[in-house]
Protein backbone atom coordinates (compact mmCIF):
# COMPACT_ATOMS: atom_id res chain seq x y z
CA UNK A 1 -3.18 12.80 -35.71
CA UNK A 2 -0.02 10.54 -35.93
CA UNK A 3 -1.16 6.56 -36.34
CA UNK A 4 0.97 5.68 -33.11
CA UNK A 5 -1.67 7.91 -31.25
CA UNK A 6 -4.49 6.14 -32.56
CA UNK A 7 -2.70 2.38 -31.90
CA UNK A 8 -1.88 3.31 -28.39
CA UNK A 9 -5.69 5.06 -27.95
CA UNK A 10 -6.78 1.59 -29.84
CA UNK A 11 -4.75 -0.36 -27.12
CA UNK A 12 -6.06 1.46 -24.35
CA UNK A 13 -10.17 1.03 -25.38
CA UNK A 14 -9.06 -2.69 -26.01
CA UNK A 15 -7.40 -3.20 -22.47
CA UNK A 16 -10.44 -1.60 -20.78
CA UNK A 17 -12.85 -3.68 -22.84
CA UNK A 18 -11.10 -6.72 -21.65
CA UNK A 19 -11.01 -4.99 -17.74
CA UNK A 20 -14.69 -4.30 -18.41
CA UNK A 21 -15.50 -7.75 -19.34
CA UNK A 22 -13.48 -9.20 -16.45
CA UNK A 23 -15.06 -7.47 -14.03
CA UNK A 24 -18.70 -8.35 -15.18
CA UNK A 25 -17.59 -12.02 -14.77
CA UNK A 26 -16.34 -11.19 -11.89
CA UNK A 27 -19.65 -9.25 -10.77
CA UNK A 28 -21.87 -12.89 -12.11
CA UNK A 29 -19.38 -14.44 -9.93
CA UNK A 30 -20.04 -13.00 -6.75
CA UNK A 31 -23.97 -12.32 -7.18
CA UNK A 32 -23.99 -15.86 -7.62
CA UNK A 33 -22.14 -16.45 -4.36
CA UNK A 34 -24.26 -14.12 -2.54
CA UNK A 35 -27.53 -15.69 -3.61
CA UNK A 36 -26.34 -18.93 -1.98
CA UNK A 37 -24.89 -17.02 1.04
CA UNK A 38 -28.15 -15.64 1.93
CA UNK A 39 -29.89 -19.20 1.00
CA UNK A 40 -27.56 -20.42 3.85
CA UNK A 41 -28.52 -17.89 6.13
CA UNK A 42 -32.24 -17.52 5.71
CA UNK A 43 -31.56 -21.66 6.41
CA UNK A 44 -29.66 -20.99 9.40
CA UNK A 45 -31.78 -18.37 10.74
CA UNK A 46 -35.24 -20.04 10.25
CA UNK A 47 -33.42 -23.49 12.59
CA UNK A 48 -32.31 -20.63 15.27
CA UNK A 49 -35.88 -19.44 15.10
CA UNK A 50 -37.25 -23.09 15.65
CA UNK A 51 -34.91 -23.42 18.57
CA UNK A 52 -35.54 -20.53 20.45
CA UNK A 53 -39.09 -20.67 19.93
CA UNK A 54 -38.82 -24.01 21.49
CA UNK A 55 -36.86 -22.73 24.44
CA UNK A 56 -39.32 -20.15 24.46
CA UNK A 57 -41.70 -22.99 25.12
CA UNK A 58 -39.83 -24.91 27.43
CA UNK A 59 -39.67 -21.72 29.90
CA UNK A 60 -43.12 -21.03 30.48
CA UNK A 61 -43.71 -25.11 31.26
């Protein structure tokens, strides 16, 4: 095989190393803003809970 093949095959495994990498950041990145999304909702959801159960309450008075 010529050299140029194996420098642009070289180039090629080296860009998708550094798209691979990238995209595992990337992937951290958004688990870790998921995790907190769903923090906030379970929050959210467990105060709409509260209120309706006390709603709940205030009907059968």
């Amino acid at each position: 095989m010529d050299s140029s093949l194996f420098d642009e095959l070289e180039r090629k495994v080296e860009r998708l190393l550094q798209i691979n990498m990238t995209l595992k950041q990337e992937n951290e990145l958004l688990r870790t803003e998921n995790a907190k999304l769903q923090f906030d909702r379970n929050g959210i959801k467990s105060r709409i809970d509260a209120i309706l159960e006390k709603l709940q309450e205030v009907d059968h008075l």
